[in-house]
N, C-alpha and C. Protein backbone atom coordinates (compact mmCIF):
# COMPACT_ATOMS: atom_id res chain seq x y z
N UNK A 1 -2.58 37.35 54.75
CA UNK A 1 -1.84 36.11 54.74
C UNK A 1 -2.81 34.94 54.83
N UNK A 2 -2.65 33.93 54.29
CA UNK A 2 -3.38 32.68 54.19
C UNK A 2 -3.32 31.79 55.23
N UNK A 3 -4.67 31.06 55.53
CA UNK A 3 -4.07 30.56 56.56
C UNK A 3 -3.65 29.26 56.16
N UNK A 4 -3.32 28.18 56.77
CA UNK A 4 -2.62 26.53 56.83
C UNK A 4 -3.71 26.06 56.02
N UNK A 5 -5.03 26.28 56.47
CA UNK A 5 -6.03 25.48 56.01
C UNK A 5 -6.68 26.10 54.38
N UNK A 6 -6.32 27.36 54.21
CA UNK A 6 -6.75 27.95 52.90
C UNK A 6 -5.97 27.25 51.87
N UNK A 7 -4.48 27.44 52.50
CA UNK A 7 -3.86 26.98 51.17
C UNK A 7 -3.52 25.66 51.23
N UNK A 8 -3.67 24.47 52.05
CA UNK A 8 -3.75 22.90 52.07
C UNK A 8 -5.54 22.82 51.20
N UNK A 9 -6.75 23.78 51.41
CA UNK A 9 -7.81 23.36 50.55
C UNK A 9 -7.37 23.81 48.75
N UNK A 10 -6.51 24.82 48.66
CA UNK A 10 -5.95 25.51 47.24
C UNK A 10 -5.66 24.14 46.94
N UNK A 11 -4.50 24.12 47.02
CA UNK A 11 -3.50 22.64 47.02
C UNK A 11 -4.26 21.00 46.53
N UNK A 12 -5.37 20.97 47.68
CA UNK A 12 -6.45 19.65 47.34
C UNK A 12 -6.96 20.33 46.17
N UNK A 13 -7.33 21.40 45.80
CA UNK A 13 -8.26 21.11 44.54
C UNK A 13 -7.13 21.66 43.13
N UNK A 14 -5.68 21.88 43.39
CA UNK A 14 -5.33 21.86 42.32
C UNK A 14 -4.47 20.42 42.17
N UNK A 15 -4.58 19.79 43.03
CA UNK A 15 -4.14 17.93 42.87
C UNK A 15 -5.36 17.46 42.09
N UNK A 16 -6.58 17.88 42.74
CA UNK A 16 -7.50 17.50 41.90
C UNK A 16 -7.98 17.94 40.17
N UNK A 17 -7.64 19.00 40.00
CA UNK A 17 -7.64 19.62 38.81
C UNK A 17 -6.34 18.77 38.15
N UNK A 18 -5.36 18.55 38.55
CA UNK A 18 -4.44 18.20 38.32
C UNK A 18 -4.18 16.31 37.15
N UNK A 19 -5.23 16.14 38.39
CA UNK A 19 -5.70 14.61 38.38
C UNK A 19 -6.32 14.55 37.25
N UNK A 20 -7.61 15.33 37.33
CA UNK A 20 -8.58 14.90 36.28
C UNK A 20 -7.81 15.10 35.19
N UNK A 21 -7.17 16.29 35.18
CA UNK A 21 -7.04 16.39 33.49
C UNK A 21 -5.63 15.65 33.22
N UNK A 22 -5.14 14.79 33.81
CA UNK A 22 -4.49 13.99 33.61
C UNK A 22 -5.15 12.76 33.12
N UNK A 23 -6.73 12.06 33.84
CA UNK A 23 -7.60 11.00 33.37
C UNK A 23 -7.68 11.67 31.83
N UNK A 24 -7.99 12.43 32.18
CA UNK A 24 -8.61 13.35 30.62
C UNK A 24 -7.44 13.07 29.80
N UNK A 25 -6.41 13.29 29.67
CA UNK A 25 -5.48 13.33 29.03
C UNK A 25 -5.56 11.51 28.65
N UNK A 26 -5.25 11.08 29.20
CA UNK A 26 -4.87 9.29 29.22
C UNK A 26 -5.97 8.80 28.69
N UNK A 27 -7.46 9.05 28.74
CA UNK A 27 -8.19 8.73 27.87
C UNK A 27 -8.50 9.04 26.54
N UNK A 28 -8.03 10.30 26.72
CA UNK A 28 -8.08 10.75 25.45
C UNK A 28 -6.60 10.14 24.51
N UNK A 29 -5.60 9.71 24.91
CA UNK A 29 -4.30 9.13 24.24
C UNK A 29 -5.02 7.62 24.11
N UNK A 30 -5.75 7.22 24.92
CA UNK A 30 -6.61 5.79 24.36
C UNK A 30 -7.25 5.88 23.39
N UNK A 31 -7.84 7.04 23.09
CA UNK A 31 -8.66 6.96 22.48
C UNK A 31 -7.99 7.45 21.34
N UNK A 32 -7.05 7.89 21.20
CA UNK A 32 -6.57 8.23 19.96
C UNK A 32 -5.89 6.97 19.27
N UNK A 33 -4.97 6.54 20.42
CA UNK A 33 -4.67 4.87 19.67
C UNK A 33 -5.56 4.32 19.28
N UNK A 34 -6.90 3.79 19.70
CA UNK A 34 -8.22 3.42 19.01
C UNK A 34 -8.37 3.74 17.43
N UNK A 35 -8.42 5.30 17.69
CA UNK A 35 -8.59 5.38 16.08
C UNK A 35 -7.68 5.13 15.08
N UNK A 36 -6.45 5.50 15.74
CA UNK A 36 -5.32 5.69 14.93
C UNK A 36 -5.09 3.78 14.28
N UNK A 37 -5.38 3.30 15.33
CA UNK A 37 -4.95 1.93 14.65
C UNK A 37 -6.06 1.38 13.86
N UNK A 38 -7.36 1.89 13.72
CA UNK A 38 -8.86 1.35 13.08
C UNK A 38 -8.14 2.12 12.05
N UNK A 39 -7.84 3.38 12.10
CA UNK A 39 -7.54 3.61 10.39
C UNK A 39 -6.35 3.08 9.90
N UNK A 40 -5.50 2.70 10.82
CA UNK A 40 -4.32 1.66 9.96
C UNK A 40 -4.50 0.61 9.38
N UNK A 41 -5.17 0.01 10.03
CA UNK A 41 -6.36 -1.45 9.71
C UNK A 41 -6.67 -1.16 8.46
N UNK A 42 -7.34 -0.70 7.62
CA UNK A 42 -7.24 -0.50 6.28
C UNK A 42 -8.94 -1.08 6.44
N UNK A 43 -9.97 -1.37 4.92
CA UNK A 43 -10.86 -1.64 4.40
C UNK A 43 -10.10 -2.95 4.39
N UNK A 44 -11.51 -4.41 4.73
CA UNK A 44 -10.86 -5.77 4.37
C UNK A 44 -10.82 -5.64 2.53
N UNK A 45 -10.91 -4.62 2.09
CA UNK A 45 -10.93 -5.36 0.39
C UNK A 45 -9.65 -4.12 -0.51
N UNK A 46 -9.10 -4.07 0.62
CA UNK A 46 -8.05 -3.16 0.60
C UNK A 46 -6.89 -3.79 -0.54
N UNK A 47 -6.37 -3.43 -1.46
CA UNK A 47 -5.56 -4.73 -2.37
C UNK A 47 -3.80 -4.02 -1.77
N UNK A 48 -3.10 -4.58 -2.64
CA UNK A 48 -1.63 -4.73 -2.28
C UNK A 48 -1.14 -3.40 -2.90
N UNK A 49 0.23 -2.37 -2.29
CA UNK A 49 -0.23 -1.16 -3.25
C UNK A 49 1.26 -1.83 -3.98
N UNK A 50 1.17 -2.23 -5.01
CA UNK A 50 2.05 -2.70 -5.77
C UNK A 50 2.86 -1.98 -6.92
N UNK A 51 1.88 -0.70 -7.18
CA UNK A 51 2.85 0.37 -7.45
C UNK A 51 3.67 0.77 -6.94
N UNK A 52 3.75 0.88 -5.64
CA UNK A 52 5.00 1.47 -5.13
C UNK A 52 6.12 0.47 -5.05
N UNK A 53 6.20 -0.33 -5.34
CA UNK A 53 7.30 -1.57 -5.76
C UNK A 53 7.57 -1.81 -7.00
N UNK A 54 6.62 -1.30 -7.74
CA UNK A 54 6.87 -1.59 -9.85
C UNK A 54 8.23 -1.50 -9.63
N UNK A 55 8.75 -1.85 -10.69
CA UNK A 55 8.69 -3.34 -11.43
C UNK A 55 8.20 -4.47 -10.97
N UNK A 56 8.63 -4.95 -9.62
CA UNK A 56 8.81 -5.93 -8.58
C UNK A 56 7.05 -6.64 -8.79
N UNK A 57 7.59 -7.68 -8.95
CA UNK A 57 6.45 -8.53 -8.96
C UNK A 57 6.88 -10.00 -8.62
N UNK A 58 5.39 -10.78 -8.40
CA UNK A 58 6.00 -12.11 -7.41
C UNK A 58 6.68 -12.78 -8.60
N UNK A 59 7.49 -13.66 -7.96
CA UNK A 59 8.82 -14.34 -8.65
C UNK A 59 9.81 -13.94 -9.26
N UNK A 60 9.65 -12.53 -9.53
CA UNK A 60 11.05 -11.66 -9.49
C UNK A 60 12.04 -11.83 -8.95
N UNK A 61 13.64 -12.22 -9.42
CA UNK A 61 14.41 -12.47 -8.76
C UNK A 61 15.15 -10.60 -7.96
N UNK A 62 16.03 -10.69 -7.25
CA UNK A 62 16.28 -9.53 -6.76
C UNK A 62 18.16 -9.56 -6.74
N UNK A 63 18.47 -8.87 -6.02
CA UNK A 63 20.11 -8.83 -5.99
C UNK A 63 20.33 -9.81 -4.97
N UNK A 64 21.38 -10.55 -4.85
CA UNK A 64 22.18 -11.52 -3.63
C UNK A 64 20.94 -12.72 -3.79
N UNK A 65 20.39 -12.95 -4.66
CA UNK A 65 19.45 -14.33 -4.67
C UNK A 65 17.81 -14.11 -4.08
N UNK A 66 17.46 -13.10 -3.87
CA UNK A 66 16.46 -13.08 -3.36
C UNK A 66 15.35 -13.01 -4.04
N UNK A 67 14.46 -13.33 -3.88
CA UNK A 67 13.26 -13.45 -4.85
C UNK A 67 11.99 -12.83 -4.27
N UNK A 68 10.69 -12.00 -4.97
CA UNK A 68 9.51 -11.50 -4.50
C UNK A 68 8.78 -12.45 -4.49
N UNK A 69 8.28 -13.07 -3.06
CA UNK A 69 6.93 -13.65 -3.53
C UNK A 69 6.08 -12.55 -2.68
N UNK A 70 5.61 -11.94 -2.18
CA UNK A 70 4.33 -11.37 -1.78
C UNK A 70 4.27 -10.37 -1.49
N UNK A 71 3.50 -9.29 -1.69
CA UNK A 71 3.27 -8.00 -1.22
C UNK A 71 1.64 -8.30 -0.49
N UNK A 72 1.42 -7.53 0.66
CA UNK A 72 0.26 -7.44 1.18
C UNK A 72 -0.41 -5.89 0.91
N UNK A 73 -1.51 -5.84 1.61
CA UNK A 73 -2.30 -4.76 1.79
C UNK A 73 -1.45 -3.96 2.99
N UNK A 74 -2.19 -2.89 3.00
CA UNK A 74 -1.58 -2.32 3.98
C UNK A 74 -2.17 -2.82 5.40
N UNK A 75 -1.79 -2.77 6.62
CA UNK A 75 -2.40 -3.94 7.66
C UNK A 75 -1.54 -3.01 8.87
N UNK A 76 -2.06 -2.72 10.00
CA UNK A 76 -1.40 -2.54 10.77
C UNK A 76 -0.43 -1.49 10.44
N UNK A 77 -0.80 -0.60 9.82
CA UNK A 77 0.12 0.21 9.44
C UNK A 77 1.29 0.55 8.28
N UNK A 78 1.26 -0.91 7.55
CA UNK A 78 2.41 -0.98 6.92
C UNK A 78 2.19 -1.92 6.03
N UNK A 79 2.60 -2.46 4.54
CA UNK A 79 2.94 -3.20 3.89
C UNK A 79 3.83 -4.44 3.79
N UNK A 80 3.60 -5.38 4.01
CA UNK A 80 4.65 -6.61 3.89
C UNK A 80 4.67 -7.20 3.06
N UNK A 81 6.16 -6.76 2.17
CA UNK A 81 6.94 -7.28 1.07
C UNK A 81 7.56 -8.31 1.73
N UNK A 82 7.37 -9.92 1.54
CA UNK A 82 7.81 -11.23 1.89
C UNK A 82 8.54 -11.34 0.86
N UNK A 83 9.63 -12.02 1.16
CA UNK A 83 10.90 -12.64 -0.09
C UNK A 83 11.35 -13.74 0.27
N UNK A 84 12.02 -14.52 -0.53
CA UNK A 84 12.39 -15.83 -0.01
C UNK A 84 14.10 -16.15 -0.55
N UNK A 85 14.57 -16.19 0.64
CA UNK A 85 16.20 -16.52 -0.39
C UNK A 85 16.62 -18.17 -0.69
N UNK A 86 17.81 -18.02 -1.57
CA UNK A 86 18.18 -19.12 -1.90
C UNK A 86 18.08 -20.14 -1.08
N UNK A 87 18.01 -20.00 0.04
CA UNK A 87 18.13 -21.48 0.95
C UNK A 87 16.57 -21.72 1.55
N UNK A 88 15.38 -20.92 1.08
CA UNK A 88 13.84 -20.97 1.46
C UNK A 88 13.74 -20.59 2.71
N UNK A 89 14.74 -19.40 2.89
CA UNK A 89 14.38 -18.72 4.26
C UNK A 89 13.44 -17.82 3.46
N UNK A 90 11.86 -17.37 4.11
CA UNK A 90 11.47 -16.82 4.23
C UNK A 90 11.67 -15.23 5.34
N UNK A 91 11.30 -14.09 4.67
CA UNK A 91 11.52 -12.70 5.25
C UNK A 91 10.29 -11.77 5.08
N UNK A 92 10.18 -11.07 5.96
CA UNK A 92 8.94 -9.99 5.88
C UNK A 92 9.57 -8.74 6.21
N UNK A 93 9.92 -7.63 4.57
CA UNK A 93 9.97 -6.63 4.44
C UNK A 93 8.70 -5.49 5.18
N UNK A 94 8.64 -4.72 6.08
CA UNK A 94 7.45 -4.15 6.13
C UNK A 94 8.05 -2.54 5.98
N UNK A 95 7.50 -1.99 4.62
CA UNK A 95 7.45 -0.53 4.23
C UNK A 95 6.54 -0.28 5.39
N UNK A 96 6.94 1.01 6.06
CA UNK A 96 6.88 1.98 6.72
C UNK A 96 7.08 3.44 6.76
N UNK A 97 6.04 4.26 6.97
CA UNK A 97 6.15 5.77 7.11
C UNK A 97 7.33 5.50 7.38
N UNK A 98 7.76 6.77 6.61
CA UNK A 98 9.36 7.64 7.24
C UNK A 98 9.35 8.77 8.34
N UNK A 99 9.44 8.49 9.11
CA UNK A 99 9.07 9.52 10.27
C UNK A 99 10.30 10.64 10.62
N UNK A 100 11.02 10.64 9.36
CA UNK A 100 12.15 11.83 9.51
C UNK A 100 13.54 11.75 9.70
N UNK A 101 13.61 10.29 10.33
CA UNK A 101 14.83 10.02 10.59
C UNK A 101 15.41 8.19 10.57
N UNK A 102 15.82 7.88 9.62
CA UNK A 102 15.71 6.35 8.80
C UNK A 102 15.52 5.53 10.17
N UNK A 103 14.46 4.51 10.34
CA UNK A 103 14.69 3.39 11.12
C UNK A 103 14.52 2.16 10.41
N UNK A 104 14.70 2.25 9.23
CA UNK A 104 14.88 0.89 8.74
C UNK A 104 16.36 0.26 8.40
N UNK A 105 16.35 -0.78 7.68
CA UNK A 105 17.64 -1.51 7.10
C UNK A 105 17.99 -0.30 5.81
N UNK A 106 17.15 0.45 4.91
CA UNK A 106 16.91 0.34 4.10
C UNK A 106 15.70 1.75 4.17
N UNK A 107 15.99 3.02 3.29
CA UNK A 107 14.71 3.77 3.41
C UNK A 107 14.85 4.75 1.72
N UNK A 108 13.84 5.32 2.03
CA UNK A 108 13.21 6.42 0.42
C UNK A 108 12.94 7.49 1.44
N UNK A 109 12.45 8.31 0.32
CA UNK A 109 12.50 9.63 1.07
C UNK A 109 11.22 9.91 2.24
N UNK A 110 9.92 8.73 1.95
CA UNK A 110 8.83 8.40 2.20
C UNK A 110 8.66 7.44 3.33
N UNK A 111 9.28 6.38 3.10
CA UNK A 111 9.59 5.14 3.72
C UNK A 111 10.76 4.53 3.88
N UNK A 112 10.68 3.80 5.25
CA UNK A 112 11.08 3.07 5.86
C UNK A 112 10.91 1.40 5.39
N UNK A 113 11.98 0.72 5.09
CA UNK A 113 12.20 -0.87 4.87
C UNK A 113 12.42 -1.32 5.92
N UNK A 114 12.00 -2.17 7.02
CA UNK A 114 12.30 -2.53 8.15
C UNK A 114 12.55 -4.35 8.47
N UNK A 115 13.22 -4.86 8.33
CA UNK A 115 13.30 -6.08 8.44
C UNK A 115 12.79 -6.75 9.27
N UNK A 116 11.85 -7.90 9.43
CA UNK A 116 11.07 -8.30 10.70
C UNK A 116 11.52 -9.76 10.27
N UNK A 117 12.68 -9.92 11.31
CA UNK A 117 13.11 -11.76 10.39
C UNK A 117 12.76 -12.33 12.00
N UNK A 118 12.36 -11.84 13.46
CA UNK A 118 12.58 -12.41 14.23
C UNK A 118 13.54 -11.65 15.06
N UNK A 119 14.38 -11.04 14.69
CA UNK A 119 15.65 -10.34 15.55
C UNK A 119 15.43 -9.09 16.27
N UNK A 120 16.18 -9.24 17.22
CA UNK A 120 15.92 -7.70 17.91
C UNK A 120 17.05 -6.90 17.34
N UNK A 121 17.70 -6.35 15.75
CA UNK A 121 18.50 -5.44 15.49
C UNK A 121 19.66 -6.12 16.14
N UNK A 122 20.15 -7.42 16.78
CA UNK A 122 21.37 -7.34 17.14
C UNK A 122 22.16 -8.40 16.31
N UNK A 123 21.44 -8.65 15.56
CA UNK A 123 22.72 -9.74 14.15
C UNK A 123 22.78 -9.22 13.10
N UNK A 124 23.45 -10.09 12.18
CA UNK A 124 24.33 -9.08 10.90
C UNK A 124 23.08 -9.26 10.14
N UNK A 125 22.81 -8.17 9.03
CA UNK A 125 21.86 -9.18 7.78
C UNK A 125 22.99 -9.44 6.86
N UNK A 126 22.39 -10.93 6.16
CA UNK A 126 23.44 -11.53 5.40
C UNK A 126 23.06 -10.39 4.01
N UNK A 127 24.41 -9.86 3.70
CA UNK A 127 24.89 -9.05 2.37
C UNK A 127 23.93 -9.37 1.15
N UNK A 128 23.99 -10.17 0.82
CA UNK A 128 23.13 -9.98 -0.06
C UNK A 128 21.27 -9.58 -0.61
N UNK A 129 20.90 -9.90 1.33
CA UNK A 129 19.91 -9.52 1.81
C UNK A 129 19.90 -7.86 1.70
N UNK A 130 20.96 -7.43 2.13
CA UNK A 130 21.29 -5.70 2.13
C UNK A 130 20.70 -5.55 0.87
N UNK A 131 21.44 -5.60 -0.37
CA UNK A 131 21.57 -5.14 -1.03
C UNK A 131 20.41 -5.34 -1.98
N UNK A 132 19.83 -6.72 -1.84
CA UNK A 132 18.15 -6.39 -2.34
C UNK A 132 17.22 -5.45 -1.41
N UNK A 133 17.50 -5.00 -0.05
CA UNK A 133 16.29 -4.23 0.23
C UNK A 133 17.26 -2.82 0.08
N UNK A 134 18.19 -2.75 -0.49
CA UNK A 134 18.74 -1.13 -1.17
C UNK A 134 18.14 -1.47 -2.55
N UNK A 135 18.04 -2.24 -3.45
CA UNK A 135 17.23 -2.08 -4.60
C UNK A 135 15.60 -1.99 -4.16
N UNK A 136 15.02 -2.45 -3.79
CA UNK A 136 13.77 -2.70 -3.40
C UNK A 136 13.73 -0.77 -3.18
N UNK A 137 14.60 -0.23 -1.94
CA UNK A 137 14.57 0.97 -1.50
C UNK A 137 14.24 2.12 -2.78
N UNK A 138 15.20 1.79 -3.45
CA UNK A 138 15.80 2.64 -5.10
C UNK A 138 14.20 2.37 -6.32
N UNK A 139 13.41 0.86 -5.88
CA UNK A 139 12.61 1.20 -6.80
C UNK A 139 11.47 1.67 -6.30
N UNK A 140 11.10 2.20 -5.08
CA UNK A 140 10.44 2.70 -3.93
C UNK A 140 10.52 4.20 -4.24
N UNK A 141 11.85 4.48 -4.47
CA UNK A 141 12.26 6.27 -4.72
C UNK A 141 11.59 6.42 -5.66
N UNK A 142 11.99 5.73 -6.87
CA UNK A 142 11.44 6.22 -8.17
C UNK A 142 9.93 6.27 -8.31
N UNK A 143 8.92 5.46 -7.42
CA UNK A 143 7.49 5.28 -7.10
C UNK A 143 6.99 5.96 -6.62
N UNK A 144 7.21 6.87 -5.34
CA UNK A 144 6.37 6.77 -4.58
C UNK A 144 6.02 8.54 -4.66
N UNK A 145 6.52 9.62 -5.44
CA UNK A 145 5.86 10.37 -5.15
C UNK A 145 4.78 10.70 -6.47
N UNK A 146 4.49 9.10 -7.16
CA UNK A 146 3.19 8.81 -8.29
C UNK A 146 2.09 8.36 -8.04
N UNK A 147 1.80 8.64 -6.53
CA UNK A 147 0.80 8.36 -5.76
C UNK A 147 -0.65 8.88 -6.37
N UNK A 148 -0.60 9.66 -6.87
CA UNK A 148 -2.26 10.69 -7.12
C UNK A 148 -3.32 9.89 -6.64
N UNK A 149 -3.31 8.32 -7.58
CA UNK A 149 -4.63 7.87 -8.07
C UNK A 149 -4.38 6.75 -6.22
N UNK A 150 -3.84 6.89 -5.47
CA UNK A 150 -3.48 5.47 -4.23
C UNK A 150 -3.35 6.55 -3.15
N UNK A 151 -4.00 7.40 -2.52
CA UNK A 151 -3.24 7.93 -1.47
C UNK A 151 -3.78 7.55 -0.52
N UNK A 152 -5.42 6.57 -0.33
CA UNK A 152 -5.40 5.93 0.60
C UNK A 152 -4.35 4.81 1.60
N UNK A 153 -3.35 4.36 0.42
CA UNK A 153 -2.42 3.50 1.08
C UNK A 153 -1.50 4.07 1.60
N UNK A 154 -0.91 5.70 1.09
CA UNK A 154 -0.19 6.14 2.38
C UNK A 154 -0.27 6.57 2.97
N UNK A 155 -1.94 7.19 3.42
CA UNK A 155 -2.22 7.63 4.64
C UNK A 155 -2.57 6.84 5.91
N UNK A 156 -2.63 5.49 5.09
CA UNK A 156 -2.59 4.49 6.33
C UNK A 156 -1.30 3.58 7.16
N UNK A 157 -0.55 4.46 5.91
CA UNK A 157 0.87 4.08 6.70
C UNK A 157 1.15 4.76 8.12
N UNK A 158 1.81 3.74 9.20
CA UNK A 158 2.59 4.30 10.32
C UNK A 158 3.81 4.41 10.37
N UNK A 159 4.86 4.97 10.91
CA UNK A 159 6.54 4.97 11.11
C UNK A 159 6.50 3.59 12.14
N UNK A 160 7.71 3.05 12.11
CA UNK A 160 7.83 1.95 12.83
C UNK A 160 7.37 2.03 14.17
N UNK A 161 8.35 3.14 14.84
CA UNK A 161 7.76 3.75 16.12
C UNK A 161 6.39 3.02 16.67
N UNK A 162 5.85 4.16 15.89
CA UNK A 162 4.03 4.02 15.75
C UNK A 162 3.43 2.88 16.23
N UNK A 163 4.05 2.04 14.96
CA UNK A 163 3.49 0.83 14.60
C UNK A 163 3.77 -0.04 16.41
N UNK A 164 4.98 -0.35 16.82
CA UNK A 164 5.44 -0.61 17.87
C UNK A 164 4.79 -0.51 18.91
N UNK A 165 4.58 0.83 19.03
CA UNK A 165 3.80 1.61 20.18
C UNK A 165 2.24 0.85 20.63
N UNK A 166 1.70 0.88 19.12
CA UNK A 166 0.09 0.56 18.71
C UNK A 166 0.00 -0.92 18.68
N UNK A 167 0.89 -1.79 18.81
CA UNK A 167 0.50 -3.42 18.49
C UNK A 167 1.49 -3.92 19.40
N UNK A 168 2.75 -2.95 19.68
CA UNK A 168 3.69 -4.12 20.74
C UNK A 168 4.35 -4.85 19.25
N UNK A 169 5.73 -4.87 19.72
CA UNK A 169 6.59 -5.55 18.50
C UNK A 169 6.44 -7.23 18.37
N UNK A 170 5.78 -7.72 19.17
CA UNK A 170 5.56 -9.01 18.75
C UNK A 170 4.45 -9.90 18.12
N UNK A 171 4.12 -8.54 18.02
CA UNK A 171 2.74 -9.13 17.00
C UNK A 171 3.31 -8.59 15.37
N UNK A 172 4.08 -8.01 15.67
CA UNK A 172 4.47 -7.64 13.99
C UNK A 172 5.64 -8.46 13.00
N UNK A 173 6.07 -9.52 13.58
CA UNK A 173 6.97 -10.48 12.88
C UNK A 173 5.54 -11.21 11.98
């Protein structure tokens, strides 16, 4: 039988085993966000992947009045398709990994359309807004598994999640 003091020293060194590889663990999840977001970051001479939007090009009008002005590089994980509607509200579409289960307005079998107007998900989008990022979505389907010659741009994609997790949602409007 053990005595009080055998198994209170067991005990201290499996708190301690316990511990470390818990530091271990937490540094190592730092350190994975580290990388994970340096490779989201993309090359600065990284261009816009604008195939996966063909047709869509800037000044393209869209459904419900909306118009393309900008596609970016990939940045932070994701692509931002900016549009501007009839009244010069500006919007930032950001394509996003599909992580399995839709979190956008709007998704492909690949990606996620996620609306970043400012809102936390609790107001309506105005209808006609819908229904250009369901076309936008539809010319996304027909794109995106013509990747061969671009697969740097979707391996630097994140799921929104991700993205969230790695920057905090207020740096991503």
């Amino acid at each position: 039988m053990q005595t009080r003091r055998q198994l209170m020293q067991k005990l201290g060194l499996g708190v301690a085993v316990v511990t470390a590889g818990a530091t271990v663990s937490t540094a190592a999840r730092a350190e994975h966000r580290r990388q994970l977001g340096a490779f989201a970051e993309g090359g600065s001479t990284a261009a816009a992947p604008w195939w996966l939007v063909a047709p869509l090009r800037p000044g393209l009008r869209l459904a419900g009045g909306w118009r393309v002005l900008d596609l970016g590089p990939v940045r932070r994980g994701a692509a931002v398709l900016t549009l501007a509607g009839a009244e010069g509200v500006e919007v930032g579409v950001h394509i996003c990994a599909h992580g399995g289960k839709a979190q956008g307005l709007a998704s492909s079998r690949l990606f996620d359309l996620v609306l970043m107007d400012g809102g936390q998900g609790d107001r309506p989008t105005p209808v006609g807004l819908a229904h250009a990022m369901n076309g936008l979505a539809r010319a996304i389907s027909r794109n995106e598994l013509e990747a061969a010659d671009d697969l740097d741009h979707l391996a630097r994609m994140l799921t929104h999640a991700e993205r969230v997790e790695l920057y905090g949602p207020e740096s991503l409007t």
